[in-house]
PDB file of N, CA and C in Angstrom:
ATOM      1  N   UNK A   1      86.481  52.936 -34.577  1.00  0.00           N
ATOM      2  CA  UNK A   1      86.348  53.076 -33.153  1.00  0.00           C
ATOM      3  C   UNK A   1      84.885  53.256 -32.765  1.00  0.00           C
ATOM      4  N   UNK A   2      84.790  53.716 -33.575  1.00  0.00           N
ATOM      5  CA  UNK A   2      82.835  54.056 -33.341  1.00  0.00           C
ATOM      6  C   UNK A   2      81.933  52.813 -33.317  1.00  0.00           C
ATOM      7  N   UNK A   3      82.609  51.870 -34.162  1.00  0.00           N
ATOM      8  CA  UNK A   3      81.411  50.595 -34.487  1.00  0.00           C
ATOM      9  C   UNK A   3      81.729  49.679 -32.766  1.00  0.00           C
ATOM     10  N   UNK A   4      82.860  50.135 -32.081  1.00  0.00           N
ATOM     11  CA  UNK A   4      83.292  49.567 -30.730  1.00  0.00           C
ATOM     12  C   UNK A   4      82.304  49.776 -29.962  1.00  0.00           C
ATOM     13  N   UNK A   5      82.493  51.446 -30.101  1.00  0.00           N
ATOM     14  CA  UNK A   5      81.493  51.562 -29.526  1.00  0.00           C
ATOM     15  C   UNK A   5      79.985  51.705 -29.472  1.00  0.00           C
ATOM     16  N   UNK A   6      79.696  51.416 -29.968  1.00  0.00           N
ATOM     17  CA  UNK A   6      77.700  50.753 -30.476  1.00  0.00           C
ATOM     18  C   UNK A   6      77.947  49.790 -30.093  1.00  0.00           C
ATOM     19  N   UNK A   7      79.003  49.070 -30.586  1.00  0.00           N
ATOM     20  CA  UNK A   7      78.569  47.422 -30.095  1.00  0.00           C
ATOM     21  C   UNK A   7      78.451  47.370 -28.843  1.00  0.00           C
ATOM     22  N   UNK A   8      79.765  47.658 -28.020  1.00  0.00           N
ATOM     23  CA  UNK A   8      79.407  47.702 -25.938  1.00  0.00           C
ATOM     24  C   UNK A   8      78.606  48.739 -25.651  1.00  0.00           C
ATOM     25  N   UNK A   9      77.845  49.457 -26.312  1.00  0.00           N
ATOM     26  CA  UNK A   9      77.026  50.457 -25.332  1.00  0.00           C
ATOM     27  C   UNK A   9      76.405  49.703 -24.489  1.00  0.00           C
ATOM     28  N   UNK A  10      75.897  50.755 -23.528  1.00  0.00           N
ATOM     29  CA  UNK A  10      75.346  50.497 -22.556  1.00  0.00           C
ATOM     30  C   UNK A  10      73.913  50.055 -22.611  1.00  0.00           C
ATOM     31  N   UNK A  11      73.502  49.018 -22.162  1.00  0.00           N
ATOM     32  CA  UNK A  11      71.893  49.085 -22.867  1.00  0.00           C
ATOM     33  C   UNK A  11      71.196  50.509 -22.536  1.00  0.00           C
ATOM     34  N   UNK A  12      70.798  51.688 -21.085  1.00  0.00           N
ATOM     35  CA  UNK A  12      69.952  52.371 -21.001  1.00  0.00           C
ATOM     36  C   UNK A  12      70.662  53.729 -21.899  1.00  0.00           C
ATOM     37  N   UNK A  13      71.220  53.643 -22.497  1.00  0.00           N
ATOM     38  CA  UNK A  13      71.788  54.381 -23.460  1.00  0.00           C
ATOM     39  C   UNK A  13      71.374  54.196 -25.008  1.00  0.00           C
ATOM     40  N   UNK A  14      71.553  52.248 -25.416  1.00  0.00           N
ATOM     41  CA  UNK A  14      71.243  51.838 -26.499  1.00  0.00           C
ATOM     42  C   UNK A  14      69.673  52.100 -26.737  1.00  0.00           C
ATOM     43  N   UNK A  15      69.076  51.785 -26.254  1.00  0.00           N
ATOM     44  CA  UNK A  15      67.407  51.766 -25.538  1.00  0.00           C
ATOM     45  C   UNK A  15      66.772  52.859 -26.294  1.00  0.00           C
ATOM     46  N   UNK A  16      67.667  54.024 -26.601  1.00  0.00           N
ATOM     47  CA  UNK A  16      66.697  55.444 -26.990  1.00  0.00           C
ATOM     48  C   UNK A  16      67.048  56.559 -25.797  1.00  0.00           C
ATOM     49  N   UNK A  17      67.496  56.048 -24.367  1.00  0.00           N
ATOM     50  CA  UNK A  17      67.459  57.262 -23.604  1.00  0.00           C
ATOM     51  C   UNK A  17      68.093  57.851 -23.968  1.00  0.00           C
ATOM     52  N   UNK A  18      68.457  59.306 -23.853  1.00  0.00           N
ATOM     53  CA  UNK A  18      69.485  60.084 -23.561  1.00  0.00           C
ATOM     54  C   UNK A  18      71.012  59.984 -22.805  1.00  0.00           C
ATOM     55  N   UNK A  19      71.730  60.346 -24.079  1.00  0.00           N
ATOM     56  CA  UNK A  19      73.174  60.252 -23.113  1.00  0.00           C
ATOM     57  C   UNK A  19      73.607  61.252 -22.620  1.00  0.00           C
ATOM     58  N   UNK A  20      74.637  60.654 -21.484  1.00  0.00           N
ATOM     59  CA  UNK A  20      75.011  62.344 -20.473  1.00  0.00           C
ATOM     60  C   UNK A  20      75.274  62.879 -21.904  1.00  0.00           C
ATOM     61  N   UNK A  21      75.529  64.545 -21.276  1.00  0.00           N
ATOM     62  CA  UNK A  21      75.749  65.627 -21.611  1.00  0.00           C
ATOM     63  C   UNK A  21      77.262  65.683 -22.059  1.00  0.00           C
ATOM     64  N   UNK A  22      77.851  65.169 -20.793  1.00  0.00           N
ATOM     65  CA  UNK A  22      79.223  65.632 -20.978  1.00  0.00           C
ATOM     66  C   UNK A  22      80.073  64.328 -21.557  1.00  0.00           C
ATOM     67  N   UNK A  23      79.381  63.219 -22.081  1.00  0.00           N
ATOM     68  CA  UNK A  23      80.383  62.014 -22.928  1.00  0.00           C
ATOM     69  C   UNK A  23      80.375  63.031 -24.796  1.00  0.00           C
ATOM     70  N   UNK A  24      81.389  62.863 -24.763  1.00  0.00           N
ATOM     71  CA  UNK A  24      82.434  63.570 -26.329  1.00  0.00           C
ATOM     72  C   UNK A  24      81.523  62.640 -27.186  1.00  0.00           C
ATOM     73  N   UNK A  25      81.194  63.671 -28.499  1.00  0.00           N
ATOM     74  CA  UNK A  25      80.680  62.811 -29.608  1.00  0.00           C
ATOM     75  C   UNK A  25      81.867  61.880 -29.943  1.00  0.00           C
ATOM     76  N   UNK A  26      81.361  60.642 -30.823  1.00  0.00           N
ATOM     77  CA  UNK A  26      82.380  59.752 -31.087  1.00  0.00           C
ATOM     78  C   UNK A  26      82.560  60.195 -32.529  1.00  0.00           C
ATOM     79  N   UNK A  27      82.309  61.147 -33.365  1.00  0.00           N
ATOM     80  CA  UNK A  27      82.234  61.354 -34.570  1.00  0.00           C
ATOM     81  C   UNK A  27      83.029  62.777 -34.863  1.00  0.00           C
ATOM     82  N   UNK A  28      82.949  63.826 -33.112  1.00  0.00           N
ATOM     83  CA  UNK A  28      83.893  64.756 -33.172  1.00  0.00           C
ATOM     84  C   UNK A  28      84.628  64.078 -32.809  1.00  0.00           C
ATOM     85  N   UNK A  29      85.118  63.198 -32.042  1.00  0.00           N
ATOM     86  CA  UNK A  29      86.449  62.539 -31.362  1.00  0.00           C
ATOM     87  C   UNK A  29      87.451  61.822 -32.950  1.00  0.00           C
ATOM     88  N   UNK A  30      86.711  61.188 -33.667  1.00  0.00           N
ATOM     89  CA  UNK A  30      87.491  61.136 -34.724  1.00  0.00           C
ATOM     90  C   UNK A  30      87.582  62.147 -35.825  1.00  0.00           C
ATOM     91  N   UNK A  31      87.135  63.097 -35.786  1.00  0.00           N
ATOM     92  CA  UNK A  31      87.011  64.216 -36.487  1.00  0.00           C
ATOM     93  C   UNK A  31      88.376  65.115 -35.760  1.00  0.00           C
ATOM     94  N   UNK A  32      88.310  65.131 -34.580  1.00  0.00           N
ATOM     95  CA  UNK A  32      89.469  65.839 -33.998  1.00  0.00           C
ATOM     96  C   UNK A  32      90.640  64.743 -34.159  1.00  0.00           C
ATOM     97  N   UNK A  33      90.457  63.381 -34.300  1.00  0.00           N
ATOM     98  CA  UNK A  33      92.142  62.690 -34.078  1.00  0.00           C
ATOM     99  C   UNK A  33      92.316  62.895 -35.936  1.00  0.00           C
ATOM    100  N   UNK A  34      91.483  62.875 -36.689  1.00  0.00           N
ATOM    101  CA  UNK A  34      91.943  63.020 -38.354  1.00  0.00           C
ATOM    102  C   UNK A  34      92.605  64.622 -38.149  1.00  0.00           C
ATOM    103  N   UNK A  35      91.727  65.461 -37.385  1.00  0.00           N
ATOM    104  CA  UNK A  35      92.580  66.818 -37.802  1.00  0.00           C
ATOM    105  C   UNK A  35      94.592  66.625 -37.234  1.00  0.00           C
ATOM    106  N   UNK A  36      94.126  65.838 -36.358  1.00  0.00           N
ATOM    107  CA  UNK A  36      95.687  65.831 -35.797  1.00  0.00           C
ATOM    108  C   UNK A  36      96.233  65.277 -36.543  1.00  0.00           C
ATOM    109  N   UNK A  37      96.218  64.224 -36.749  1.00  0.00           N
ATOM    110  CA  UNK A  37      97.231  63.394 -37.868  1.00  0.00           C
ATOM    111  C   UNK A  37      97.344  64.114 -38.981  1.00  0.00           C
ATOM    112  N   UNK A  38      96.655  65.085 -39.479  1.00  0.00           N
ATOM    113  CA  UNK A  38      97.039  66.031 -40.997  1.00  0.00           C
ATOM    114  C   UNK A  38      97.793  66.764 -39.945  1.00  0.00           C
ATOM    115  N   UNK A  39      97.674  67.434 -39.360  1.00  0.00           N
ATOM    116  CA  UNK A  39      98.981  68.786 -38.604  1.00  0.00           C
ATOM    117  C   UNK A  39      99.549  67.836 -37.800  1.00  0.00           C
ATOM    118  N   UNK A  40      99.974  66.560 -37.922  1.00  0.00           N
ATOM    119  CA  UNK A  40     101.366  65.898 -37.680  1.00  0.00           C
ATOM    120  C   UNK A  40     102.103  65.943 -38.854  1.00  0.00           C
ATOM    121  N   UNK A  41     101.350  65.335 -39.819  1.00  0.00           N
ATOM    122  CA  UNK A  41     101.860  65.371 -41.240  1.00  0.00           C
ATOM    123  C   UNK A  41     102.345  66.486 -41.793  1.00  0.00           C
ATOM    124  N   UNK A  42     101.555  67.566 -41.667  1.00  0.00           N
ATOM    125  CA  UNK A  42     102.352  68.908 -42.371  1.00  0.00           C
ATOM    126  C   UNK A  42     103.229  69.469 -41.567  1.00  0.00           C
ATOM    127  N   UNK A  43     103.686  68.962 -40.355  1.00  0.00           N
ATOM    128  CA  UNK A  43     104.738  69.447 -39.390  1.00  0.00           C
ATOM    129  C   UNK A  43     105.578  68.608 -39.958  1.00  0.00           C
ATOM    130  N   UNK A  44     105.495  67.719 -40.339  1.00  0.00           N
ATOM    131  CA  UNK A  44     106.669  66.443 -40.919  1.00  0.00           C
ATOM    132  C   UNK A  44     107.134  66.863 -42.118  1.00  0.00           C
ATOM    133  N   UNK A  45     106.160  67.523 -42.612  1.00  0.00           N
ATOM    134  CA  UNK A  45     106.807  68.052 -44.071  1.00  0.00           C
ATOM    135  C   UNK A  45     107.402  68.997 -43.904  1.00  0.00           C
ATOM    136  N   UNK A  46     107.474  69.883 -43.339  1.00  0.00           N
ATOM    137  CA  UNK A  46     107.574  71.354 -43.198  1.00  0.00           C
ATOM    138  C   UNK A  46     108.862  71.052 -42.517  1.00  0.00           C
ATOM    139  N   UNK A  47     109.026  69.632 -41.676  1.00  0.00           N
ATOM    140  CA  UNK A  47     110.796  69.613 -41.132  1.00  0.00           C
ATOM    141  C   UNK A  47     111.495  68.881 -42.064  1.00  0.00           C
ATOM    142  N   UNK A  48     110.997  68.139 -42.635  1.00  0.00           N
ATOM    143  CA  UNK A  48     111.823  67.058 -43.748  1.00  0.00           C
ATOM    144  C   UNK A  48     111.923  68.372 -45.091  1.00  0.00           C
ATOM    145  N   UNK A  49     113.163  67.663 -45.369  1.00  0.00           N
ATOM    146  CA  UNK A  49     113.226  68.642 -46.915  1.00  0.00           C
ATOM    147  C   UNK A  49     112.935  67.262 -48.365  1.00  0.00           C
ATOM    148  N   UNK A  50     112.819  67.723 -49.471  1.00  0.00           N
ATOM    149  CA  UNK A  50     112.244  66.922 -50.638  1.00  0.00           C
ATOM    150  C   UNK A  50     112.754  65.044 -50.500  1.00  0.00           C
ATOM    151  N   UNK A  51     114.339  65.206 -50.472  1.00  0.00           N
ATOM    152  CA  UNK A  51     114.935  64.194 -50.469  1.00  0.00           C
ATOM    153  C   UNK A  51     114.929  63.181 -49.042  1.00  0.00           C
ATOM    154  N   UNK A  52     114.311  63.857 -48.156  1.00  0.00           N
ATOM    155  CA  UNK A  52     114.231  62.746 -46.800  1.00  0.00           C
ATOM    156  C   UNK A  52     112.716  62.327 -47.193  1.00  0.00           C
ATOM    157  N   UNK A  53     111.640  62.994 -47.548  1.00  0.00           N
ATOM    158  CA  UNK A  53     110.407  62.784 -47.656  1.00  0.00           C
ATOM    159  C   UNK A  53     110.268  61.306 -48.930  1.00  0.00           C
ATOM    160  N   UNK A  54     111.281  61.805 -50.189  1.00  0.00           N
ATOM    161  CA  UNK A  54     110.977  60.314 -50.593  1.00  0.00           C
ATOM    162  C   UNK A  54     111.750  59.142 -50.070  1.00  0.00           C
ATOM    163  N   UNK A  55     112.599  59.209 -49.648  1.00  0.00           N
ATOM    164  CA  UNK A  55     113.324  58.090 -49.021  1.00  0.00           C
ATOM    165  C   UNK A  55     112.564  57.695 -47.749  1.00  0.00           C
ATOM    166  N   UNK A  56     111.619  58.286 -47.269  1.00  0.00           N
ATOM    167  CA  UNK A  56     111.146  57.384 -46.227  1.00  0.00           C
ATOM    168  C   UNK A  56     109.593  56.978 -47.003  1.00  0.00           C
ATOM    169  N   UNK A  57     109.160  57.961 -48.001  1.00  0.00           N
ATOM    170  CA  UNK A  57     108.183  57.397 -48.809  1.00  0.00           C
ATOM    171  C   UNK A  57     108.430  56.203 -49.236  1.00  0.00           C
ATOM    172  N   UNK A  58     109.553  55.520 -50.290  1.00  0.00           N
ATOM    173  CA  UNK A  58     109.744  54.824 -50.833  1.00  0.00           C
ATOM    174  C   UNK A  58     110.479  53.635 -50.240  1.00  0.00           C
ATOM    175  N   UNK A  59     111.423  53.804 -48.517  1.00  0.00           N
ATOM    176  CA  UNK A  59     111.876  52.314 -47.761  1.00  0.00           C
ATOM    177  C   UNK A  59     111.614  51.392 -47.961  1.00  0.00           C
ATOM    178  N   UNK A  60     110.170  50.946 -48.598  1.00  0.00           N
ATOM    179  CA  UNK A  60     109.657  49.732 -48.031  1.00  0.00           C
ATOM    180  C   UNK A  60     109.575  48.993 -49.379  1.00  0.00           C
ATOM    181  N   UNK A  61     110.324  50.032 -50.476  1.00  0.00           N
ATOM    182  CA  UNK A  61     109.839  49.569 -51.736  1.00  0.00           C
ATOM    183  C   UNK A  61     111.995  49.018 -52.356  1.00  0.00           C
ATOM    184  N   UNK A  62     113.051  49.609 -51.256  1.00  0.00           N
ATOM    185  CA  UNK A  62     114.462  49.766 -51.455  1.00  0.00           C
ATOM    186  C   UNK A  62     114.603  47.950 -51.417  1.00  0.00           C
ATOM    187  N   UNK A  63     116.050  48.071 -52.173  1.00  0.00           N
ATOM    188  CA  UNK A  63     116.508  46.277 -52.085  1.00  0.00           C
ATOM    189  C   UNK A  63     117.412  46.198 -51.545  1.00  0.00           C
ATOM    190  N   UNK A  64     117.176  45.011 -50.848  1.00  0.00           N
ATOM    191  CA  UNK A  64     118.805  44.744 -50.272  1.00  0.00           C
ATOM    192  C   UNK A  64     119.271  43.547 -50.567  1.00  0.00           C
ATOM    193  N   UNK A  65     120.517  43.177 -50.141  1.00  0.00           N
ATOM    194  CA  UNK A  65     121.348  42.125 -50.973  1.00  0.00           C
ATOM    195  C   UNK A  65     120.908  41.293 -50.163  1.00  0.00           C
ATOM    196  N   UNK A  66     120.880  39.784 -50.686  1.00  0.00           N
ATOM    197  CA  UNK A  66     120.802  38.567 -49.729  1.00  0.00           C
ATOM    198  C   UNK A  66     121.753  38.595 -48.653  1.00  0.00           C
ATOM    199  N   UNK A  67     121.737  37.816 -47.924  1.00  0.00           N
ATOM    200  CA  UNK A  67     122.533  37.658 -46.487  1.00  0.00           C
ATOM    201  C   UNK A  67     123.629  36.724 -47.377  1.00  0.00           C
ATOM    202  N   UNK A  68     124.816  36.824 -46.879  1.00  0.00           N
ATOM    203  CA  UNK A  68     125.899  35.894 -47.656  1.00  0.00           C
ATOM    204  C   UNK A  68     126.455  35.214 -46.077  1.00  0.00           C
ATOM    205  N   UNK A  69     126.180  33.592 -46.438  1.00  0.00           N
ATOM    206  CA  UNK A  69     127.485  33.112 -45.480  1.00  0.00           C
ATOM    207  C   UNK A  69     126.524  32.087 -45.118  1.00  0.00           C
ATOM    208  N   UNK A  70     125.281  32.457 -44.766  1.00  0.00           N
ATOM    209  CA  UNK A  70     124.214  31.368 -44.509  1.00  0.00           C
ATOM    210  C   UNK A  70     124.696  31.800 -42.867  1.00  0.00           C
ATOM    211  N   UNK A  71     124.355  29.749 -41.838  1.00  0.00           N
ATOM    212  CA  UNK A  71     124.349  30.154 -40.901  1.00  0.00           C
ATOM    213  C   UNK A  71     125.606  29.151 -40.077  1.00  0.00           C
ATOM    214  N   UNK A  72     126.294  28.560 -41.479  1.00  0.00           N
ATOM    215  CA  UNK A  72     127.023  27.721 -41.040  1.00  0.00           C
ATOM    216  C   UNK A  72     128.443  28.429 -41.225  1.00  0.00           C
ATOM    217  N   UNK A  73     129.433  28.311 -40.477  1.00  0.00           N
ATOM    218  CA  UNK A  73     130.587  28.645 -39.963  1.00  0.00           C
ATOM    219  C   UNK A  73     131.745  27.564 -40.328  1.00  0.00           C
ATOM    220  N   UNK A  74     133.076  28.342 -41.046  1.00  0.00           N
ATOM    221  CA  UNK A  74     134.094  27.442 -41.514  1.00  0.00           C
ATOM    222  C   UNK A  74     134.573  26.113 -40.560  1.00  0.00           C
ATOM    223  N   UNK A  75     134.177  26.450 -39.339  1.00  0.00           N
ATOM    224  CA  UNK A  75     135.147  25.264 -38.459  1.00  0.00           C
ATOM    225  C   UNK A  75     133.973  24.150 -37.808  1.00  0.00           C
ATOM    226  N   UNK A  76     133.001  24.679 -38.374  1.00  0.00           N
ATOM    227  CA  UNK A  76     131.662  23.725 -38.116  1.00  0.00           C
ATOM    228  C   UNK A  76     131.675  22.063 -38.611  1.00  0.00           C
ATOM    229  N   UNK A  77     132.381  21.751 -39.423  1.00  0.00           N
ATOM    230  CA  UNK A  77     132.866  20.883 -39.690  1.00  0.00           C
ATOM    231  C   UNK A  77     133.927  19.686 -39.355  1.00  0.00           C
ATOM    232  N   UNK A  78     134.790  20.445 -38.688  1.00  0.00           N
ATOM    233  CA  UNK A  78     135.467  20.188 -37.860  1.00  0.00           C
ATOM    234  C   UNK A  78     134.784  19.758 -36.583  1.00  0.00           C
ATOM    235  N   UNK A  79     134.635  20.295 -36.130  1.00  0.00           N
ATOM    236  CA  UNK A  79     133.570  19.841 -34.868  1.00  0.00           C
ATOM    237  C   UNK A  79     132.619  18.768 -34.805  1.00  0.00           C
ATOM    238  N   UNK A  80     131.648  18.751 -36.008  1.00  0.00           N
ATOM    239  CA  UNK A  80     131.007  18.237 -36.291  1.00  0.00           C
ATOM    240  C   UNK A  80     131.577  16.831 -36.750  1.00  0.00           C
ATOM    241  N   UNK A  81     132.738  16.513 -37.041  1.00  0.00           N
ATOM    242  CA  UNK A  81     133.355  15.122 -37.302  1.00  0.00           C
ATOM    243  C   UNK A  81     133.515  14.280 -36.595  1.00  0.00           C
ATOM    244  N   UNK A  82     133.632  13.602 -36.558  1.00  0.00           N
ATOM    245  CA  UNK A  82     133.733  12.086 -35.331  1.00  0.00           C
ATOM    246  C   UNK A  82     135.117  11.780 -35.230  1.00  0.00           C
ATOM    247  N   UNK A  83     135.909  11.501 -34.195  1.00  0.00           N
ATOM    248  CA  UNK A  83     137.183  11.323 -34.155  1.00  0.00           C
ATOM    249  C   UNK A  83     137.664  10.012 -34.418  1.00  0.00           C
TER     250      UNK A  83
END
């Protein structure tokens, strides 16, 4: 987010002047959104018990069976015939 912003600064900003006072460092601003996302995370742990924590750890790694049947239908044939 930071390299965003360098790139659009403002030129009398880029220049060397001084920036207001009251624009948020961009380095505490991600310093404060990393602290949040860890105390989202340990609130997540602290509600999940062992066995929900790996099952949503591991979802993306679970199998599932192929689709059976395809997309064609028993009477499709029928239809599909010429009289």
């Amino acid at each position: 987010m930071s390299f965003l912003k360098r790139l659009f600064a403002r030129p009398d900003t880029a220049a060397g002047a001084p920036a207001a006072e009251d624009a948020p460092d961009p380095i505490d601003g991600d310093a404060a959104e990393r602290r949040y996302d860890l105390e989202l995370a340990r609130s997540e742990q602290d509600r999940l018990d062992e066995l929900s924590q790996r099952q949503l750890r591991y979802a993306a790694y679970s199998w599932q069976p192929p689709r059976q049947g395809g997309e064609r239908r028993a009477d499709d044939e029928q239809s599909a015939a010429p009289d």
